[in-house]
Protein backbone atom coordinates (compact mmCIF):
# COMPACT_ATOMS: atom_id res chain seq x y z
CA UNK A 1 10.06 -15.93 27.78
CA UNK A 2 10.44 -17.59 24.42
CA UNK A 3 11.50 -15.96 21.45
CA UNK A 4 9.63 -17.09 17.66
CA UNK A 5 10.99 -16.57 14.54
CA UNK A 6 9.10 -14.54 11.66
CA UNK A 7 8.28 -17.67 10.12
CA UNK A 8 6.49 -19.00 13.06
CA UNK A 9 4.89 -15.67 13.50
CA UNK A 10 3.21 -15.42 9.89
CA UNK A 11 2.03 -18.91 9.66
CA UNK A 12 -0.12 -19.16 12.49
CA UNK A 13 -3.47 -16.82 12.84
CA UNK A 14 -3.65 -17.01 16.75
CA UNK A 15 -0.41 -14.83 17.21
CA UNK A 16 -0.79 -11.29 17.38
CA UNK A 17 2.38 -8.79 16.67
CA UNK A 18 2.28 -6.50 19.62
CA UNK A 19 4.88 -3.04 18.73
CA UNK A 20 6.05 -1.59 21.98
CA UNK A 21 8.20 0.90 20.11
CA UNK A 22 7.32 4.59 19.63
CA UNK A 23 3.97 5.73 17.42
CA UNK A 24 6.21 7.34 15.16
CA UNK A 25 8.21 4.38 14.45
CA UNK A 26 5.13 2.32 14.17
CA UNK A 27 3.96 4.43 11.47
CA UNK A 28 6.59 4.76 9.58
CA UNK A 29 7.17 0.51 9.52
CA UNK A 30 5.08 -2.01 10.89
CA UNK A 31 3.98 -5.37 10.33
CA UNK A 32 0.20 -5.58 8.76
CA UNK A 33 -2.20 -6.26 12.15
CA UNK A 34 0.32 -5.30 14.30
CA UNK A 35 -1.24 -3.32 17.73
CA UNK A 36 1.20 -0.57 18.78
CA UNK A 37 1.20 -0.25 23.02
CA UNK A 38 4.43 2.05 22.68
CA UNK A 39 7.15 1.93 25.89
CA UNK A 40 7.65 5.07 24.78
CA UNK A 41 5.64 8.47 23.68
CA UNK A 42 7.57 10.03 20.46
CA UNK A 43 8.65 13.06 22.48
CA UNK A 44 10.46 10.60 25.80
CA UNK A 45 12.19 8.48 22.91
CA UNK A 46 13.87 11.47 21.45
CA UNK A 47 14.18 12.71 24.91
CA UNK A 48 15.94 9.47 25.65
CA UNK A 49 17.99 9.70 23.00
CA UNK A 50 19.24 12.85 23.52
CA UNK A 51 20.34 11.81 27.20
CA UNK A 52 22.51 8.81 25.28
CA UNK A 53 24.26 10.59 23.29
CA UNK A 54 24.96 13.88 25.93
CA UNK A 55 25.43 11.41 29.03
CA UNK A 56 25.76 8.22 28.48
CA UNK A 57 23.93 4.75 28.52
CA UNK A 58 23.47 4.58 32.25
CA UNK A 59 21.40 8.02 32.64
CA UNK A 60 19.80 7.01 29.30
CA UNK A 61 18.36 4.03 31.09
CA UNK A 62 17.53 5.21 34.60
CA UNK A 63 15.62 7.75 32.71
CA UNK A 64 14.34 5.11 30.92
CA UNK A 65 13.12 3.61 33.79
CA UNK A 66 11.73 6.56 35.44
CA UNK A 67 9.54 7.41 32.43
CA UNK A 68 8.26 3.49 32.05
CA UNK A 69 7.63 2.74 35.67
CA UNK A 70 4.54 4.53 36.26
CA UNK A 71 2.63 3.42 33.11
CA UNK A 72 3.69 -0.42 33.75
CA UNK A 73 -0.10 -1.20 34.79
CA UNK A 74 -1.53 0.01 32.52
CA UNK A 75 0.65 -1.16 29.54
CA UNK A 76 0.56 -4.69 31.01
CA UNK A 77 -3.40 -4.99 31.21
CA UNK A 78 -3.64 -3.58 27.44
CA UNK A 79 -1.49 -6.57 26.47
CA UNK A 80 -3.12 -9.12 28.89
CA UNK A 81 -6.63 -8.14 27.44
CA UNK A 82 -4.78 -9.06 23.91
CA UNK A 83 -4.28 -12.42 25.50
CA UNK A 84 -8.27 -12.37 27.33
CA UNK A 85 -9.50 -12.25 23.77
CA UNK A 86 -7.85 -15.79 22.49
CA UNK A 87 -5.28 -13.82 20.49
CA UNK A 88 -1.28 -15.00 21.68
CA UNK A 89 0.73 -11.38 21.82
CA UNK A 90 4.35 -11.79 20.40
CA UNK A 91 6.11 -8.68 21.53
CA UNK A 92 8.28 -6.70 19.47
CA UNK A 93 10.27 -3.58 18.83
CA UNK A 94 13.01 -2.48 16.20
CA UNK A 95 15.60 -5.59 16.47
CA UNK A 96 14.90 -7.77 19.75
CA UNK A 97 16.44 -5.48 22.20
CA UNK A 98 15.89 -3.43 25.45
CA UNK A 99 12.46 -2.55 24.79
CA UNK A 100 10.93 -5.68 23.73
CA UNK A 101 12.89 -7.65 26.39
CA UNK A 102 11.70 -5.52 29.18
CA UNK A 103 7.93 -5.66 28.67
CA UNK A 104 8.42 -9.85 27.93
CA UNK A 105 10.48 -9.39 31.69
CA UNK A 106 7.64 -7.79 33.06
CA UNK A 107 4.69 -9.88 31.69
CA UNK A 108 6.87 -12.95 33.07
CA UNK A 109 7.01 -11.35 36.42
CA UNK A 110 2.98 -11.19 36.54
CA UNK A 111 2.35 -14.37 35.52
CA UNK A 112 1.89 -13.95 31.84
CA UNK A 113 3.87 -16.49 29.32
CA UNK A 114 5.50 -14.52 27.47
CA UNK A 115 6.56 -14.60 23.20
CA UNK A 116 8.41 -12.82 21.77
CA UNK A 117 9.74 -11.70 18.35
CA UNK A 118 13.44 -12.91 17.77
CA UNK A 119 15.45 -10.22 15.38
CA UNK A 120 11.93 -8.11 16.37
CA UNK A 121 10.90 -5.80 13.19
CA UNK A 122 14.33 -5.60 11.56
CA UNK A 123 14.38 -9.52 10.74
CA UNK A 124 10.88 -9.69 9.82
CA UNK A 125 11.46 -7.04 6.94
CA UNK A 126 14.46 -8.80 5.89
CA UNK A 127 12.46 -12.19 5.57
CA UNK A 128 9.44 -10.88 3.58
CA UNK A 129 12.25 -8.97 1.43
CA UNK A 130 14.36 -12.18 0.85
CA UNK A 131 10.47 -14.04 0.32
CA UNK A 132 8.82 -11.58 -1.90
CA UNK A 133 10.53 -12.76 -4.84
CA UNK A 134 9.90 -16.25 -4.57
CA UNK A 135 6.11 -15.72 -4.60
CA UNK A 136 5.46 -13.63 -7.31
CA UNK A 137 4.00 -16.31 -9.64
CA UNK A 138 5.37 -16.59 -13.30
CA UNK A 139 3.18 -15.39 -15.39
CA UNK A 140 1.22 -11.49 -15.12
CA UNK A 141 -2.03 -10.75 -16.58
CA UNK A 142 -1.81 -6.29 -17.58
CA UNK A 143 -4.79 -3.84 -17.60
CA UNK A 144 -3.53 -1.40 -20.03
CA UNK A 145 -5.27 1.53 -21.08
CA UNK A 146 -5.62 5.68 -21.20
CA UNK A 147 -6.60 6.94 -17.41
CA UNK A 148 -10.33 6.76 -17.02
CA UNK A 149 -10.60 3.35 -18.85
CA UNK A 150 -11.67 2.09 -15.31
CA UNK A 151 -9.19 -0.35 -14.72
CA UNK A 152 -8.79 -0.35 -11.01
CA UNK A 153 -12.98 -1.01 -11.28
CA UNK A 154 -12.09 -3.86 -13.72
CA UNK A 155 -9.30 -5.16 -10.91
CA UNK A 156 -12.02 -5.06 -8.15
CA UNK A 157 -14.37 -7.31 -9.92
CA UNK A 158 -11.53 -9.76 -10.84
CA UNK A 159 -10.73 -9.72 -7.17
CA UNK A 160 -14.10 -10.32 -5.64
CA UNK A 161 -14.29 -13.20 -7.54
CA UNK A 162 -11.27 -15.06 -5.97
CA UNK A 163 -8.98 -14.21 -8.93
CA UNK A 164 -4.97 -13.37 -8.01
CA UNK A 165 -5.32 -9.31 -7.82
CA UNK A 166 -2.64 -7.33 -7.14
CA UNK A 167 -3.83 -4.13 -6.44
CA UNK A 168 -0.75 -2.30 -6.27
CA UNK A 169 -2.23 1.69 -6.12
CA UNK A 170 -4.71 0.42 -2.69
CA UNK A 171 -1.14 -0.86 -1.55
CA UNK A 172 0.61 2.21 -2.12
CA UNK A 173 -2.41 4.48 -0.89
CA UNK A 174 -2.09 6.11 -4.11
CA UNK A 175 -3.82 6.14 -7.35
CA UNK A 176 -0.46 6.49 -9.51
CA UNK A 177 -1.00 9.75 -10.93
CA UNK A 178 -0.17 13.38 -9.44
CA UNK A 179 -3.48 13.72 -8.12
CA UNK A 180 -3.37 10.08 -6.68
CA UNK A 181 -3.76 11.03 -3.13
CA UNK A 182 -6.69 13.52 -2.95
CA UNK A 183 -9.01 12.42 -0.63
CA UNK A 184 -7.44 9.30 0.59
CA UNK A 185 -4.61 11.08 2.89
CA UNK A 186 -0.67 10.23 2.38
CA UNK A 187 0.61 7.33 0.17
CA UNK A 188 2.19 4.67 1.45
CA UNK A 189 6.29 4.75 2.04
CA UNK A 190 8.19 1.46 0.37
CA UNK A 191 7.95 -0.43 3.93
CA UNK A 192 4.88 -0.30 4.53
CA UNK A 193 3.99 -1.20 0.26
CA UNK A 194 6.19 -3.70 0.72
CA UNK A 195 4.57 -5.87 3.72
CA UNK A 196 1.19 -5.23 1.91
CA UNK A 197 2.61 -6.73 -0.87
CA UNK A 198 4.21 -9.66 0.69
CA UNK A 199 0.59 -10.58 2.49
CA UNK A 200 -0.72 -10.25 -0.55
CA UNK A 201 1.53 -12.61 -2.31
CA UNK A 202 1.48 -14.92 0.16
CA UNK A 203 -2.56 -15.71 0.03
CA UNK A 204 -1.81 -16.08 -4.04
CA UNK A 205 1.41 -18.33 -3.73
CA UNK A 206 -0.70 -21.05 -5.50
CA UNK A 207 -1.84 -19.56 -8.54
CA UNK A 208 -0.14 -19.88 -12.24
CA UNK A 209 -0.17 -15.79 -12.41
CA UNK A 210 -1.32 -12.71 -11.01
CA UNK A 211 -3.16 -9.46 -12.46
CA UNK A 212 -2.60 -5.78 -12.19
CA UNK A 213 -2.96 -3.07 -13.42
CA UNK A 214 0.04 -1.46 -16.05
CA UNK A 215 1.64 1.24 -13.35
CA UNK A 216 4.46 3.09 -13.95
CA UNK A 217 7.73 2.03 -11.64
CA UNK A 218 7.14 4.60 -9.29
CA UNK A 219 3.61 4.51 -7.44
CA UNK A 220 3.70 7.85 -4.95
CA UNK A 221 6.29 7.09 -2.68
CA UNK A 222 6.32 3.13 -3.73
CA UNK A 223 8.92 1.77 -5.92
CA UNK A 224 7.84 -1.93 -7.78
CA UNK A 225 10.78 -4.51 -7.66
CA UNK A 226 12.53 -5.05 -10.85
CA UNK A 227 11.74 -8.24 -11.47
CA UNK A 228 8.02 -7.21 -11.33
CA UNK A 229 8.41 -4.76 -14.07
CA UNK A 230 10.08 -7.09 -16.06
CA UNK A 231 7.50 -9.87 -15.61
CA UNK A 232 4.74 -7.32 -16.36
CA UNK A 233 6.26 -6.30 -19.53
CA UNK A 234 6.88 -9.27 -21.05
CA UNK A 235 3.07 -10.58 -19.97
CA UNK A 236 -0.53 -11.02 -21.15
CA UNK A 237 -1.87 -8.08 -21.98
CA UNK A 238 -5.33 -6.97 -22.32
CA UNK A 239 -6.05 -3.12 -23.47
CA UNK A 240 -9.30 -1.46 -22.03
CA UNK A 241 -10.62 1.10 -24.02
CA UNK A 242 -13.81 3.52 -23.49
CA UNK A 243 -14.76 6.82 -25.22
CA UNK A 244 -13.21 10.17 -23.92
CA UNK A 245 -16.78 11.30 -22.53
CA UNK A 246 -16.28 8.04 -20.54
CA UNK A 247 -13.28 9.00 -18.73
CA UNK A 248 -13.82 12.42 -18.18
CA UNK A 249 -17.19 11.50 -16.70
CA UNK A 250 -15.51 8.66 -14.77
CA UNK A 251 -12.74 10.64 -13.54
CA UNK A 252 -14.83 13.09 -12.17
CA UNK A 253 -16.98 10.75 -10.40
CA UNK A 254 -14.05 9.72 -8.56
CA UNK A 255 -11.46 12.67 -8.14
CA UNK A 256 -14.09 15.94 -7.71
CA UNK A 257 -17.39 14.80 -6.92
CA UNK A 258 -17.07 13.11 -3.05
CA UNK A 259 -14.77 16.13 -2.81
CA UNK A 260 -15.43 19.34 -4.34
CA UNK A 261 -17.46 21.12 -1.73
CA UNK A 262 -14.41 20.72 0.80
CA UNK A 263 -12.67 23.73 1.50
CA UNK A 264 -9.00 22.08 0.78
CA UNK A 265 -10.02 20.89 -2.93
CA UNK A 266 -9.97 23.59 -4.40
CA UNK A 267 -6.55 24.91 -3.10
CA UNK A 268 -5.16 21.50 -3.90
CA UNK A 269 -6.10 21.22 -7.28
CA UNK A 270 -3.94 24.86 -8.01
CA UNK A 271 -1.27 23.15 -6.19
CA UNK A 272 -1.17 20.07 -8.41
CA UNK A 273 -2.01 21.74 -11.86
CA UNK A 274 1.16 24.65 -11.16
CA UNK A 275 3.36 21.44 -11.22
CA UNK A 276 2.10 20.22 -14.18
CA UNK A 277 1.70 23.64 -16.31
CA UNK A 278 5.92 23.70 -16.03
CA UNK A 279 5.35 20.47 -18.49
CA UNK A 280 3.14 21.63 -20.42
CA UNK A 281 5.44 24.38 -22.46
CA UNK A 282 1.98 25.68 -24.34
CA UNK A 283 1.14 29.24 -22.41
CA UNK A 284 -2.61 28.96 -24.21
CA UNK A 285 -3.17 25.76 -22.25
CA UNK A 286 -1.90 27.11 -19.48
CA UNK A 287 -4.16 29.56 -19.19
CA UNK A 288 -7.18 27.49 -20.21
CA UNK A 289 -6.42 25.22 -17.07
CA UNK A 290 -5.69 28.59 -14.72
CA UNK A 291 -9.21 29.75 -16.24
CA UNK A 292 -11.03 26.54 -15.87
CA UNK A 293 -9.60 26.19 -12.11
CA UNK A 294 -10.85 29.33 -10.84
CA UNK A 295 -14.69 29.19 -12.26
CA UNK A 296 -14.55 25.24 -10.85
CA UNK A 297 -15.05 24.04 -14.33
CA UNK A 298 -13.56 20.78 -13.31
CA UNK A 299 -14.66 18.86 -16.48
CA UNK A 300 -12.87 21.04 -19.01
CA UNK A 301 -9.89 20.75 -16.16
CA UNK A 302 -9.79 16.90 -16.58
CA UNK A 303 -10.37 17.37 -20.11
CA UNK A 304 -6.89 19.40 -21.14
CA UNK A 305 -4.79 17.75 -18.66
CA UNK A 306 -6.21 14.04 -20.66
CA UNK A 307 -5.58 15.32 -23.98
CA UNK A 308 -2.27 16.99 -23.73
CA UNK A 309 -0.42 15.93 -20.93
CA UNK A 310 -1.54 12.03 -19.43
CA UNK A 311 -2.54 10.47 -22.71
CA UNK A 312 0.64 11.75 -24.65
CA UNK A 313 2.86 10.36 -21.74
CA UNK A 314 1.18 6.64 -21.66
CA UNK A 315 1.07 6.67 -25.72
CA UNK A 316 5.01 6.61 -24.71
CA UNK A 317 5.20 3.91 -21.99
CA UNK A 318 3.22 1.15 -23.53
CA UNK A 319 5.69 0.82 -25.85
CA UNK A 320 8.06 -0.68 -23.31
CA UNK A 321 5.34 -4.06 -23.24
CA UNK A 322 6.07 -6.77 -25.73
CA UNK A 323 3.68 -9.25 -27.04
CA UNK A 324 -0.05 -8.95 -28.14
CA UNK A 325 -2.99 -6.78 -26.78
CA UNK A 326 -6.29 -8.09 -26.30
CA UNK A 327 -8.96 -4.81 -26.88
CA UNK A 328 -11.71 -5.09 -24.06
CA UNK A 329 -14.35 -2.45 -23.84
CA UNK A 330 -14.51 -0.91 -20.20
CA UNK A 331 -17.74 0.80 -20.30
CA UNK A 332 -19.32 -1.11 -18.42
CA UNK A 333 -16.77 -3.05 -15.47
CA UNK A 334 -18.16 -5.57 -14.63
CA UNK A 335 -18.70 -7.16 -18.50
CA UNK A 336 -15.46 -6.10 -18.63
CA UNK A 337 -14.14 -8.19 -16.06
CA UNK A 338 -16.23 -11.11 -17.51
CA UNK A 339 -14.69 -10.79 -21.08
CA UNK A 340 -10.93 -10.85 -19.07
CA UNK A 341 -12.00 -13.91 -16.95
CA UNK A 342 -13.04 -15.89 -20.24
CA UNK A 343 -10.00 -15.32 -21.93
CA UNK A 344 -8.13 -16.29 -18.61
CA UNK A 345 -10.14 -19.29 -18.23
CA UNK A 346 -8.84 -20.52 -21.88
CA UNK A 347 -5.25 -19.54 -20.71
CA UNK A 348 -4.61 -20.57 -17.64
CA UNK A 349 -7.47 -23.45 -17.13
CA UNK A 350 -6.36 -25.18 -14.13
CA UNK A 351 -6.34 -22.65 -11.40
CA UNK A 352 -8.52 -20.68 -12.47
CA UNK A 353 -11.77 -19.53 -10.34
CA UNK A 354 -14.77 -18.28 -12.18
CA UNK A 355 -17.71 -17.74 -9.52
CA UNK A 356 -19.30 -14.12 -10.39
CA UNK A 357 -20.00 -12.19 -7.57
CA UNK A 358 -23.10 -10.33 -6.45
């Protein structure tokens, strides 16, 4: 058996994180590529648990033991078909303990070298918190502009051609707004944003700066680091603008029409727009959007909700940016991107990569 640091772990491609702690736990925090072959089914961890704290750490463990023993085949061949395929398993669970130590004990006893993850998911969270820091480059590039402007197009062309994207909302599995998860399930919690966002930095670590998109602290249940914000607002700054027809049209394209035939949508949208009519303080607009909801009139929806509650609240948050804004028109993305990318290239000319995509 021979334990690995995190470091070791992350810089070579051939290891594999294998999670032997419960499903629940997996979900909740994991490291990115990480296969979860639990010891332990959500319902016999608490069930262990419960036997701890009523009876003690012996009858914890020779339940332990009971529940494990049967389903030591087949756990073992799921990890030694890891090992078939090229890949090099390094088994984990919360800090290095019991769990981790008794598969790496059992793969030893059948004749399989064994790694395994020193400080096991507890020290690798601490290292990519201590790291992230360090590899934010110096300098951000902001997509400002009213929701609908297309932005998070705009990043996606900057990012399929090589440039330093941070796409912060596909790392938070939210689209930063109060509908931002419809259709794409639950947002991300802050540990699993923030391994996302330490992969991410580390492919970057090289360039002069990195682009994203103007996002308020908070994205769902993410929180940004300080020292992100603070970069961001005192960065380059380019403003996308497009007509209201635009972003209505655009909007709807994205938020209702993949979706609006489901039977949840509709009962979703009600439940979003209640929170937001306690904001609103107008009862005539209220009404409007209670009328528009009901006959599915989903333009005229997006429409109020633009006018008088999302573009009032960003006309207040851009003022916390400093420095000049460079207008780009986001009609059209992918010129859009272009027109960013030239003014990049005159800004930051060494590390810059300029190769359009198809």
């Amino acid at each position: 058996m021979i334990d690995i640091t995190v470091e070791e772990l992350l810089r070579s491609k051939e290891f594999i994180p294998v999670d032997v702690r419960s499903p629940i736990e997996h979900e909740e925090a994991r490291i990115p590529g990480a296969v979860n072959i639990p010891l332990f089914t959500n319902e016999e961890r608490e069930e262990i648990g419960i036997l701890y704290k009523k009876s003690g750490n012996q009858a914890a463990k020779w339940r332990a033991m009971e529940i494990v023993s049967p389903k030591l085949p087949s756990l073992l061949k799921q990890i030694k078909l890891l090992e078939d395929s090229g890949a090099k398993p390094v088994v984990h669970c919360w800090r290095g303990g019991s769990r981790s130590k008794a598969v790496a004990t059992f793969l030893e006893l059948s004749g399989i070298s064994t790694l395994r993850l020193a400080g096991g998911y507890r020290a690798y969270r601490e290292y990519i918190l201590e790291q992230i820091p360090n590899l934010l480059p110096q300098n951000a590039v902001v997509l400002h502009g009213f929701t609908g402007t297309g932005k998070t197009e705009i990043l996606k062309v900057l990012e399929g051609n090589q440039l330093p994207v941070l796409d912060l909302e596909q790392m938070a599995n939210h689209r930063g707004s109060l509908f931002g998860t419809i259709g794409i399930g639950n947002g991300h919690n802050q540990k699993i944003f923030d391994a996302l966002l330490f992969d991410r930095l580390d492919e970057i670590n090289s360039s002069d700066y990195f682009i994203v998109e103007a996002e308020s602290k908070r994205i769902g249940r993410a929180i940004q680091p300080d020292f992100m914000m603070e970069r961001k607002r005192t960065g380059t700054h380019f403003l996308i603008e497009c007509s209201f027809e635009n972003r209505v049209n655009r909007i709807y394209g994205e938020y209702v029409q993949p979706y609006k035939n489901e039977k949840w949508f509709q009962n979703e949208v009600k439940a979003k727009i209640e929170k937001i009519e306690k904001r609103l303080k107008r009862p005539e607009l209220v009404q409007s959007l209670e009328e528009a909801t009901e006959a599915h009139d989903y333009e005229t929806v997006i429409s109020i909700l633009l006018e008088h509650y999302y573009d009032p609240r960003y006309n207040h948050t851009i003022k916390d940016y400093v420095g000049d804004f460079t207008v780009i028109n986001g009609v059209d993305s992918t010129k859009a991107a272009i027109e960013i990318m030239n003014h990049l290239e005159n800004r930051f000319p060494v590390k810059i990569k300029t190769g359009q995509s198809s």
